[in-house]
Protein backbone atom coordinates (compact mmCIF):
# COMPACT_ATOMS: atom_id res chain seq x y z
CA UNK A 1 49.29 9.42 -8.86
CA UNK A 2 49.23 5.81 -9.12
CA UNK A 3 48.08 3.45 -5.97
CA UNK A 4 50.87 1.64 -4.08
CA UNK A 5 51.12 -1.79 -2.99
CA UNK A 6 53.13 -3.67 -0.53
CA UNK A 7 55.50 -6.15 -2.48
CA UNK A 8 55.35 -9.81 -0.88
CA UNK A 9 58.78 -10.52 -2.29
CA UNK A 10 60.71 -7.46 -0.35
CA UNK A 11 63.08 -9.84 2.05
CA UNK A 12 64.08 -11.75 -1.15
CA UNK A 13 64.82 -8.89 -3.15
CA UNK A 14 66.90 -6.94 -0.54
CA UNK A 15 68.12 -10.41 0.22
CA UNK A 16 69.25 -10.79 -4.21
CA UNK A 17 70.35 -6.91 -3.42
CA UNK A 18 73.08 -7.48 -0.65
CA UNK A 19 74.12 -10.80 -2.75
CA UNK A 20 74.72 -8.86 -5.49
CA UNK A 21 76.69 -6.36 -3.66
CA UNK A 22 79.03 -9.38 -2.20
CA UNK A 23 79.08 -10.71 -5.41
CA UNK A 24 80.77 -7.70 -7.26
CA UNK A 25 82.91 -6.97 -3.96
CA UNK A 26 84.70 -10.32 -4.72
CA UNK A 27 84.95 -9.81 -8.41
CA UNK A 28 88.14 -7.39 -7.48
CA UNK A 29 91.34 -8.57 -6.53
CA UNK A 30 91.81 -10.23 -2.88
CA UNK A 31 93.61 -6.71 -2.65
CA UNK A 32 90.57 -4.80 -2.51
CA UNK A 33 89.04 -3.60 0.70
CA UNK A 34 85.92 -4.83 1.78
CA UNK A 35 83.00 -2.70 0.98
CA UNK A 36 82.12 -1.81 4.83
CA UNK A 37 85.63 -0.66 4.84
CA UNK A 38 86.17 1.27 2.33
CA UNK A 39 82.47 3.53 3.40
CA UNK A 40 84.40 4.11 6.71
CA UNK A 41 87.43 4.87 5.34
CA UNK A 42 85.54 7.50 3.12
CA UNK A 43 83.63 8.90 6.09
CA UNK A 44 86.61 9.14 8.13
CA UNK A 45 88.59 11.20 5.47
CA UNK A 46 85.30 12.83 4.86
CA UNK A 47 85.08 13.71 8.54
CA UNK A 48 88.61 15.22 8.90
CA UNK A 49 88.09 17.30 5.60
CA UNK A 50 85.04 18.56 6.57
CA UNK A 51 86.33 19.55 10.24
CA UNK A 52 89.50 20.82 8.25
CA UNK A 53 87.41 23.32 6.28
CA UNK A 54 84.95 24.10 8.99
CA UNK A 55 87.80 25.23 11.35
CA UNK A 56 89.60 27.72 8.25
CA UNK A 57 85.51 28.92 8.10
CA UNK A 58 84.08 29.65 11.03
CA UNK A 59 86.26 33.15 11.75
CA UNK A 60 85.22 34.29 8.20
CA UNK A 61 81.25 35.89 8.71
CA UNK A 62 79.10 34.62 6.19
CA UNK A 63 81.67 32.42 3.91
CA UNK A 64 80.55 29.36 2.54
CA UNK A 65 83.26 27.10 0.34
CA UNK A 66 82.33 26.72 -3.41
CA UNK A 67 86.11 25.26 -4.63
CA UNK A 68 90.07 25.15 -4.21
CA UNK A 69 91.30 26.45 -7.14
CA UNK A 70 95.11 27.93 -7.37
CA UNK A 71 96.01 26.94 -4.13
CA UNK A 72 93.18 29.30 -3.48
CA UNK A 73 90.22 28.64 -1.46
CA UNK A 74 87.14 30.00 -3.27
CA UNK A 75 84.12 31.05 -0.94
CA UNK A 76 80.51 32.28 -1.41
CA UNK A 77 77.93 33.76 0.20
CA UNK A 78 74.28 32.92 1.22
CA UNK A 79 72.82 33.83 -2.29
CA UNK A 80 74.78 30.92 -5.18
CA UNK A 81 73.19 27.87 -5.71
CA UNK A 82 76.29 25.77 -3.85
CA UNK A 83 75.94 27.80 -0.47
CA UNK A 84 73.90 24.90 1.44
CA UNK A 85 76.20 21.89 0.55
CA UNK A 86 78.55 22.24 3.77
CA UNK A 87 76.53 22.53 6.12
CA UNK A 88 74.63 19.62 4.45
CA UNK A 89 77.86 17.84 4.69
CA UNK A 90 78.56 18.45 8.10
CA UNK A 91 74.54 17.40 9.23
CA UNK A 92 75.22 14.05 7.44
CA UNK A 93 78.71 13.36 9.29
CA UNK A 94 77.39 14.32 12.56
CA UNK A 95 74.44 12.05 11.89
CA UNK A 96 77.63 9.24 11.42
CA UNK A 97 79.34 10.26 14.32
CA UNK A 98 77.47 12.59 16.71
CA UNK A 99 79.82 14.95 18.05
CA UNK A 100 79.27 17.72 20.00
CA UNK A 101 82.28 19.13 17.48
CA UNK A 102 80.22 18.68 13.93
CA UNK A 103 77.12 19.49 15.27
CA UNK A 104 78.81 23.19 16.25
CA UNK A 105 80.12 23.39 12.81
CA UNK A 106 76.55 22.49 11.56
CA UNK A 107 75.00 24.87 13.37
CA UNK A 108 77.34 27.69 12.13
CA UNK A 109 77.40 27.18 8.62
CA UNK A 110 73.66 26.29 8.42
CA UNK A 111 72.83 29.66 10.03
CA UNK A 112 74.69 31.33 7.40
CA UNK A 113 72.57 30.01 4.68
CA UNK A 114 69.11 31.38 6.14
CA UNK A 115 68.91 34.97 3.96
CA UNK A 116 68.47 32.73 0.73
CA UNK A 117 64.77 32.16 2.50
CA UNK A 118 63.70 35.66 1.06
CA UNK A 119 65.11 35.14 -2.70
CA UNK A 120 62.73 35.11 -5.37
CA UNK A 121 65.05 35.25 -8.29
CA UNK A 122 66.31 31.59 -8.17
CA UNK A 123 64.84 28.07 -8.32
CA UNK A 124 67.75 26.84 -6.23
CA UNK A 125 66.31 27.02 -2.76
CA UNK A 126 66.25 23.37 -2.54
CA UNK A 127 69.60 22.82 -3.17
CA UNK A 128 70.19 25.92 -0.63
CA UNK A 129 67.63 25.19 2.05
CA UNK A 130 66.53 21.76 1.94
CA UNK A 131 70.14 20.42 1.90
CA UNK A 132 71.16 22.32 4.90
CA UNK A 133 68.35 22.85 7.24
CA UNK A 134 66.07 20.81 5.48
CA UNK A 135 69.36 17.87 7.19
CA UNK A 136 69.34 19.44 10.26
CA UNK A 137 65.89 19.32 10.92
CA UNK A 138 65.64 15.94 10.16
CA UNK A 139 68.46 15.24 12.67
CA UNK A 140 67.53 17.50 15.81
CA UNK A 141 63.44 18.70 15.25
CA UNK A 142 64.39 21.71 15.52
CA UNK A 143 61.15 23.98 14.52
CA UNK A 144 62.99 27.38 13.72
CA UNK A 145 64.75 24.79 10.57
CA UNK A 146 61.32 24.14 9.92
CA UNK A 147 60.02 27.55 9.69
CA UNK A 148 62.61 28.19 7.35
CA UNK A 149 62.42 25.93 4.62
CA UNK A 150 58.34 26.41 4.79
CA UNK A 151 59.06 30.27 4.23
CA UNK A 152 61.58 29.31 1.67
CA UNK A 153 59.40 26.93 0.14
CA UNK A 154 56.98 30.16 -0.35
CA UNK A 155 59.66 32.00 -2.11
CA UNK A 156 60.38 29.16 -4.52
CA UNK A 157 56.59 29.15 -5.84
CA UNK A 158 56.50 32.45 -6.77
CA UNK A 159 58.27 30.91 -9.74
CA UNK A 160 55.80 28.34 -10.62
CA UNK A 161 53.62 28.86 -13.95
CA UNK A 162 50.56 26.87 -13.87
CA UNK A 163 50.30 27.49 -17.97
CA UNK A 164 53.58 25.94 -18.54
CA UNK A 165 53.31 23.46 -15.76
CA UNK A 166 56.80 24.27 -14.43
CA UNK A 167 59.06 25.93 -12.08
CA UNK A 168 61.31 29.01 -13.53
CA UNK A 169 64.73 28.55 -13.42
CA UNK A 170 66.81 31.24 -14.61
CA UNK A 171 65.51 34.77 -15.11
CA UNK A 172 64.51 35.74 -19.03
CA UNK A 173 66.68 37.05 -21.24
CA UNK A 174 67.42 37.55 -24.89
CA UNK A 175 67.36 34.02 -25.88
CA UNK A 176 65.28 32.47 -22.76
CA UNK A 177 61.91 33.34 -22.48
CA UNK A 178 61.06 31.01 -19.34
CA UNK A 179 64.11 28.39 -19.07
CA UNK A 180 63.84 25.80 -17.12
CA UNK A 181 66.93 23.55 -16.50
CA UNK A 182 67.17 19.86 -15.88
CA UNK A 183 68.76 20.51 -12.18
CA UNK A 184 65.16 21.52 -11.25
CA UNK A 185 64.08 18.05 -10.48
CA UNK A 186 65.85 18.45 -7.45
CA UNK A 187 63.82 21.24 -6.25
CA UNK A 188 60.94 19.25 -6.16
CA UNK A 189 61.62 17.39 -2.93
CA UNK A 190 61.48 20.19 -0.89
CA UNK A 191 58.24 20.36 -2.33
CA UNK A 192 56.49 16.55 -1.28
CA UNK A 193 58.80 17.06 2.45
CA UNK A 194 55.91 20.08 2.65
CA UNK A 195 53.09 18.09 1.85
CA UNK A 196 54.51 15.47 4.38
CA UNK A 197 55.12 17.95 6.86
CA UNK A 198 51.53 19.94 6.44
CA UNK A 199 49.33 17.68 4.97
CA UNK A 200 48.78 20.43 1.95
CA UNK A 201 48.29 18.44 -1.44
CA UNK A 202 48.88 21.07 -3.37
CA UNK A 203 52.99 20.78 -2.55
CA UNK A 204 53.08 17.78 -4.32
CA UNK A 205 50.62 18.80 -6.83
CA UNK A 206 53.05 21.18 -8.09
CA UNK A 207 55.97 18.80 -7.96
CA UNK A 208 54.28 16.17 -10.08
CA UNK A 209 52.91 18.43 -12.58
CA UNK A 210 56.54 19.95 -13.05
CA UNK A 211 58.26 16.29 -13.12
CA UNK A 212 55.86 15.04 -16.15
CA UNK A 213 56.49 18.44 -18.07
CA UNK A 214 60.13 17.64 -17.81
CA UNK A 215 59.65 14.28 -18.71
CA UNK A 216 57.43 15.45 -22.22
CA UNK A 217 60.00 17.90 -22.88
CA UNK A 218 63.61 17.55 -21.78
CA UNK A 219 64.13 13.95 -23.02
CA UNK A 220 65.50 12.88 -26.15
CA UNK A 221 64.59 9.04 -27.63
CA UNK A 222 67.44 7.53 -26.11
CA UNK A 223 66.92 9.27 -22.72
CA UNK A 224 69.24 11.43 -22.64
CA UNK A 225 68.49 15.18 -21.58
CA UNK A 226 68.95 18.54 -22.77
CA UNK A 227 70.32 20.70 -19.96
CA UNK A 228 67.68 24.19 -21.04
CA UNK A 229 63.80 23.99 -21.99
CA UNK A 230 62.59 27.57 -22.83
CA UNK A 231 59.01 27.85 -23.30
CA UNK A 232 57.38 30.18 -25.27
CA UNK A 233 55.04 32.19 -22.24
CA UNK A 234 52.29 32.73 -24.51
CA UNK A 235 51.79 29.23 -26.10
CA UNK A 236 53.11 27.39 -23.49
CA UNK A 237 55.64 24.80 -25.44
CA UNK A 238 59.15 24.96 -25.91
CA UNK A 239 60.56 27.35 -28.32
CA UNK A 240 63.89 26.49 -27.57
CA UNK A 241 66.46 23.42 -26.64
CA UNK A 242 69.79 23.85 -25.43
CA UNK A 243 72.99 22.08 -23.23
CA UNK A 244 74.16 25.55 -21.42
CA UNK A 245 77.18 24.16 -19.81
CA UNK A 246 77.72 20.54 -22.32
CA UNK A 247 79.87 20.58 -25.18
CA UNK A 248 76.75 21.32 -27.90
CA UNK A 249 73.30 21.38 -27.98
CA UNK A 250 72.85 17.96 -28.68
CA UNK A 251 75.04 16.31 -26.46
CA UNK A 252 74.43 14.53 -23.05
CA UNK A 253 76.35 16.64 -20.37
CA UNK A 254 77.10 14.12 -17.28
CA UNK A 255 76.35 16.23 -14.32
CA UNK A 256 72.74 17.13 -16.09
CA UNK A 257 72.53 13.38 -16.95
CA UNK A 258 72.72 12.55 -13.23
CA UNK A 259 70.72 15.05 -11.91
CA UNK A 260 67.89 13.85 -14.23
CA UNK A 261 68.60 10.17 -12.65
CA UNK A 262 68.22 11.44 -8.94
CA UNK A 263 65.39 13.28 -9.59
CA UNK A 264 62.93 10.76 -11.11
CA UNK A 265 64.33 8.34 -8.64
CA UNK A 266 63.34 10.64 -5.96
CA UNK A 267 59.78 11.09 -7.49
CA UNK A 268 58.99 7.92 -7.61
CA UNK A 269 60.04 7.34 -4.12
CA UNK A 270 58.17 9.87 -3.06
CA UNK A 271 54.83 9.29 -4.92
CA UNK A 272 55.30 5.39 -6.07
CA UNK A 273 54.26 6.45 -9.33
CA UNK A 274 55.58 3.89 -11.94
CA UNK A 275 55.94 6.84 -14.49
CA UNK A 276 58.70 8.04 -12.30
CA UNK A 277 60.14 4.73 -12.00
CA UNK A 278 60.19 3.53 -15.75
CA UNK A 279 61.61 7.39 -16.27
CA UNK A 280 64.58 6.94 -13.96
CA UNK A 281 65.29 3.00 -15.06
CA UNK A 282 65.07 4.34 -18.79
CA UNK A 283 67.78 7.19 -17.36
CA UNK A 284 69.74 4.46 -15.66
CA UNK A 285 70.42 2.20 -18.80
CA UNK A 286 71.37 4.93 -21.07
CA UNK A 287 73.99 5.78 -18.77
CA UNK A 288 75.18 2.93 -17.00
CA UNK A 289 75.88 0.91 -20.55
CA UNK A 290 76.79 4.32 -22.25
CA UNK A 291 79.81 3.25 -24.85
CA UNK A 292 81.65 5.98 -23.82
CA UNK A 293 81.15 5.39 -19.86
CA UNK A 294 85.20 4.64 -18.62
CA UNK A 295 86.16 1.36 -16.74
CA UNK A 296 85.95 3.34 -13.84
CA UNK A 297 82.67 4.16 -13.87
CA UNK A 298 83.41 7.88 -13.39
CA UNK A 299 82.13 9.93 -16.32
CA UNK A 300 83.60 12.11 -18.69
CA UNK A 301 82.12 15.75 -18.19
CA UNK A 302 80.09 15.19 -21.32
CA UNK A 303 79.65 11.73 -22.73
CA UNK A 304 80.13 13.51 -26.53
CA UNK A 305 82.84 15.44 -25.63
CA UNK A 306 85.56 15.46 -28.49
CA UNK A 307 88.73 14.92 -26.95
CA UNK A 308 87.40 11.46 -25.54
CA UNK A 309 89.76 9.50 -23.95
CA UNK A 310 91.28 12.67 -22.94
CA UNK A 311 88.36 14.82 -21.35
CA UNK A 312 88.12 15.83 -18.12
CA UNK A 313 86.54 13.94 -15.34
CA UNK A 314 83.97 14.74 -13.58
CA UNK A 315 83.77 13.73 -10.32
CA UNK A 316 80.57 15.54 -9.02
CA UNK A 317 78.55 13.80 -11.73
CA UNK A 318 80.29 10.40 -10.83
CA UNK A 319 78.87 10.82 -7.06
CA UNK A 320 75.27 12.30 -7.92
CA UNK A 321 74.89 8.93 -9.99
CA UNK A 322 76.24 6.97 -7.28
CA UNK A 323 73.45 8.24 -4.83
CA UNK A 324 70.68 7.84 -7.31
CA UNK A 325 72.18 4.53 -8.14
CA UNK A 326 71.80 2.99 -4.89
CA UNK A 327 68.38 4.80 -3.97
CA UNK A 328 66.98 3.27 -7.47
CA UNK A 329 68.77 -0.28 -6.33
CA UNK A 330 66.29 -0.77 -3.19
CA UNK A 331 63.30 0.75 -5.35
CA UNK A 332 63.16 -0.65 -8.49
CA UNK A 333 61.91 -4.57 -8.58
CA UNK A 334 63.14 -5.54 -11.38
CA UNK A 335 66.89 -7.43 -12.24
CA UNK A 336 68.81 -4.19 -13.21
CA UNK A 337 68.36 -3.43 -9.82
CA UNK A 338 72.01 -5.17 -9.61
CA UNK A 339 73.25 -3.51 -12.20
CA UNK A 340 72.35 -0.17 -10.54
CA UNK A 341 74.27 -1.25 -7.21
CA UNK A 342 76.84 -2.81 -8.83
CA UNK A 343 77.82 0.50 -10.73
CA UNK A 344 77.19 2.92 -7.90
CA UNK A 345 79.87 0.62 -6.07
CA UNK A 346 82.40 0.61 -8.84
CA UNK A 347 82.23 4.45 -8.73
CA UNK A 348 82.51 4.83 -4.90
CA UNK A 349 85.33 2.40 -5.12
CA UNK A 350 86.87 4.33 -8.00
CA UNK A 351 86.04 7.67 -6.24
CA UNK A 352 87.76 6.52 -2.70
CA UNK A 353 90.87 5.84 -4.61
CA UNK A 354 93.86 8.32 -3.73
CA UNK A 355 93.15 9.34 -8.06
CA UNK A 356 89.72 10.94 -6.81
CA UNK A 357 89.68 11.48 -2.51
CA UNK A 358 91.76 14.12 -1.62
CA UNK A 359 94.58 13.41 1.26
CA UNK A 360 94.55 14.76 4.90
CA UNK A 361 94.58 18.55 4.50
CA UNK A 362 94.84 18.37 0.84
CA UNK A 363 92.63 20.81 -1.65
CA UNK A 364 91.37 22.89 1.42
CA UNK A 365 89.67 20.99 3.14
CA UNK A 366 87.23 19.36 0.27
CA UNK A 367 86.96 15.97 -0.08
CA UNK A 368 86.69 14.75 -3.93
CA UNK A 369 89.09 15.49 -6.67
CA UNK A 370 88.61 16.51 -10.36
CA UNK A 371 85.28 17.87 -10.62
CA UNK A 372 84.06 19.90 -13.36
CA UNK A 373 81.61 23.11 -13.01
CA UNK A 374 81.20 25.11 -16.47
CA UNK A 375 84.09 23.82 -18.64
CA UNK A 376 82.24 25.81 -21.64
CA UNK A 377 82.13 28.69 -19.76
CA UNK A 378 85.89 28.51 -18.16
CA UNK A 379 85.10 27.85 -15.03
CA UNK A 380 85.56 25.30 -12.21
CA UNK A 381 87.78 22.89 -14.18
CA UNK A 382 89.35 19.49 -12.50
CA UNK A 383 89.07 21.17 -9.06
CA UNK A 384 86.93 20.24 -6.23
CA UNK A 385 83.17 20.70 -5.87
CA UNK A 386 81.22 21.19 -2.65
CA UNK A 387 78.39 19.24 -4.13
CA UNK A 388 80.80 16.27 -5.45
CA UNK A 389 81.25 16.07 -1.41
CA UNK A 390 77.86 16.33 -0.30
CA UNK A 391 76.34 13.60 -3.09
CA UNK A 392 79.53 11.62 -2.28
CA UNK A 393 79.24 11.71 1.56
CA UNK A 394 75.21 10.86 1.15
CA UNK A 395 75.97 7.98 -1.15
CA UNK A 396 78.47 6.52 1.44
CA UNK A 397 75.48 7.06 4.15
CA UNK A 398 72.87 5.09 1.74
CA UNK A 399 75.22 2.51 1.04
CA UNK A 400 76.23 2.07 4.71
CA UNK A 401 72.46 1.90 6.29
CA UNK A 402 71.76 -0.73 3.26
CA UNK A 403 74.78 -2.93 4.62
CA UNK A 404 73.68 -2.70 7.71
CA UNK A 405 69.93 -3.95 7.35
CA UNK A 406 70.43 -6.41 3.85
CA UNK A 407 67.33 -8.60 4.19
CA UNK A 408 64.67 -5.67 4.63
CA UNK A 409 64.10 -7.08 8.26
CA UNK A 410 64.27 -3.85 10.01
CA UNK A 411 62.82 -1.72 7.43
CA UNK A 412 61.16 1.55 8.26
CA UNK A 413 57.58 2.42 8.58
CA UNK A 414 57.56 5.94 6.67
CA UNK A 415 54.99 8.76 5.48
CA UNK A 416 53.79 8.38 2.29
CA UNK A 417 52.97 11.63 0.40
CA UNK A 418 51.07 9.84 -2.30
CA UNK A 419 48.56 8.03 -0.19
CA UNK A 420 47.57 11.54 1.72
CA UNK A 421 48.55 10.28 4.67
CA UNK A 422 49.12 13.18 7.53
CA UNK A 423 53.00 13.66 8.30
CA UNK A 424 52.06 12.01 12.28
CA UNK A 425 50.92 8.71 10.55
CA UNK A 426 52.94 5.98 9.24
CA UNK A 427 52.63 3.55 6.09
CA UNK A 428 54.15 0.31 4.93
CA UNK A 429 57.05 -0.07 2.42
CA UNK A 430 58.87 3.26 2.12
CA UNK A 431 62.18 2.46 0.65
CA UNK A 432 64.65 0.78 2.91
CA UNK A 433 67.14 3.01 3.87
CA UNK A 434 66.41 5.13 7.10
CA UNK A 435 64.99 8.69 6.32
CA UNK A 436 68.64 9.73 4.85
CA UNK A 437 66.67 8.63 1.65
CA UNK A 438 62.97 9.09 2.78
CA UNK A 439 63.28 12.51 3.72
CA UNK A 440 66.59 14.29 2.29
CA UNK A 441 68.11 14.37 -0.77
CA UNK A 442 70.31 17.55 -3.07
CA UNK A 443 68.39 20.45 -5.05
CA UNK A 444 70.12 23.34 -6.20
CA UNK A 445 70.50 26.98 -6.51
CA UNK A 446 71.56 29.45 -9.28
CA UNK A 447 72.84 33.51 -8.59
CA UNK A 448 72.49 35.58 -11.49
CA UNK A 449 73.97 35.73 -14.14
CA UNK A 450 76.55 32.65 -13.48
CA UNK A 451 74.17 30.34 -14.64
CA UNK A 452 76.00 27.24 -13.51
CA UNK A 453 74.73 23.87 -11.86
């Protein structure tokens, strides 16, 4: 991992950074709401959704929401990949507004999630555990939260392969030997929060080693990804390419697009390895001056989809790459980093309008409209998404804390995983946003045989 510096230019930047943001604020209409009103308006709605759903919840054991489909609410258990999303929801509204109220809800839905501690047959345990206890530990200390995700952590590397140099997503089958996905990035924070948390390279170790075998074989020339890398178990290398739930092969599926873009940003926030970096500003072009990218700035479910102009949205993808976008924004030193915070406001804009954010008691309880789960497979299509509202809410929390601190002046003093520094130490010039972004982020789950992210 490469050595990290302190940048003597940081006010200025974050200084160019909130410009920027001003800057495309007035480029709408005098009718437009100003920025810092529109994140409260979208945490307000978020909060009364969220409460909404909590309160339909809590008297069914065990139910965690997936969608709101056919006037229907649509629940899962402990085991799918979306069951930690809520209660990461809730964490990050209570951390907003700290209720006695949300943190109840929290607290219930969190505890539901614990079983998925023991699974073995998943990579998913980051979007499962880390999103849900892995916020409420950052937000109370609470140890037991702790002991979870390091017992979950446990259960995720029984799926590592040192040979391949990657963690197992799916389980083999016919046409998969050892398939790992492109959602699997987001696993790997879970991994550096252990190596904060115990001082134990070897976390780390494995989430590096799995980020550059993604990076040699997932990406295409242009930088877009493929959604499945099988390897070959004997050889090592990919026998086999595929977009699972895109329109073909070849094609750049959005969601998988963004979860590529959070990922590497993560990485290199985590390790300040410029590989990272270049890997997530390569990502970040591609999409953000994509030809096919709408006005709007929310994407098409897959940027080759056919029946362009006419696809379905999706909104889940639109809210990941928000996120990333804004976490990239206060990381990466270079001019784009205006373009990334530009964009990732023109899609919260676009996503707060009433097109996208759902109304007072409207869809259940979620939040964002018109998101798109498996549209190849028939299912989830232009209905709400759990994770669309969790990437959604944590992109309004980024872009809040970075309003609130523009110049850099009250930055944070953080752990730094790549300088071995023990989790009770502190080093300069962690990214700027609280520990919202130094310490939590998405990561995902998959239950057998659904094979959906």
């Amino acid at each position: 991992m490469g050595n990290f510096t302190c940048k003597p230019n940081r006010f200025l930047r974050f200084t160019v950074l909130f410009l920027a943001l001003t800057v495309s604020t007035t480029s709408f209409t005098k009718k437009d709401e100003p920025i810092e009103q529109l994140v409260e308006r979208g945490l307000n709605r978020a909060t009364y959704q969220s409460l909404y759903l909590a309160k339909i919840l809590a008297p069914q054991a065990d139910k965690l929401p997936r969608t709101y489909e056919n006037n229907t609410l649509k629940t899962v258990g402990f085991r799918r990949w979306v069951s930690g999303f809520f209660p990461g929801v809730l964490w990050m509204l209570y951390e907003n507004n700290p209720s006695s109220e949300l943190r109840h809800y929290a607290e219930i839905m969190t505890a539901r999630v614990e079983p998925a501690k023991h699974i073995t047959t998943t990579h998913d345990l980051g979007f499962m555990l880390y999103c849900s206890f892995g916020q409420g530990y950052r937000l109370t200390g609470n140890t037991h939260y702790l002991d979870v995700i390091k017992e979950g952590t446990r259960s995720l590397l029984t799926r590592w392969n040192p040979h391949i140099g990657a963690i197992k997503s799916w389980q083999t089958n016919k046409k998969w030997q050892y398939p790992v996905i492109i959602d699997n990035m987001m696993n790997l924070e879970m991994l550096c929060f252990m190596t904060r948390q115990t001082g134990d390279q070897s976390f780390v170790d494995i989430a590096d080693k799995h980020a550059h075998t993604t990076i040699n074989n997932h990406f295409r020339k242009d930088f877009s990804t493929f959604h499945v890398v099988s390897y070959d178990t004997l050889s090592g290398q990919p026998h086999v390419k595929n977009t699972a739930q895109g329109y073909a092969d070849n094609s750049s599926w959005a969601r998988g697009q963004a979860w590529g873009l959070y990922g590497f940003t993560m990485m290199y926030r985590e390790t300040h390895n410029q590989t990272y970096l270049r890997q997530a500003t390569h990502i970040a072009d591609f999409l953000v001056k994509h030809p096919r990218l709408p006005q709007d700035k929310i994407p098409y479910w897959d940027y080759d989809a056919p029946d362009i102009p006419d696809a379905k949205r999706d909104a889940s993808a639109a809210a990941i790459m928000a996120s990333a976008l804004i976490e990239l924004s206060q990381l990466d030193p270079s001019p784009m980093s205006q373009v990334w915070l530009s964009t990732a406001e023109q899609q919260l804009r676009s996503l707060s309008t009433p097109e996208y954010l759902a109304e007072k008691g409207e869809q259940g309880g979620f939040i964002l409209k018109h998101g798109v789960g498996h549209l190849p497979g028939k299912s989830e299509i232009d209905v709400p998404l759990t994770y669309a509202d969790y990437y959604y809410v944590e992109a309004l929390m980024r872009l809040k804390k970075m309003l609130a601190q523009p110049t850099g002046a009250q930055d944070r003093q953080q752990t730094s995983v790549h300088r071995h520094i023990p989790a009770n130490q502190t080093t300069c010039d962690r990214c700027l946003l609280e520990c919202t972004i130094c310490e939590m982020d998405g990561i995902q789950s998959l239950e057998q045989p659904k094979h959906e992210h």
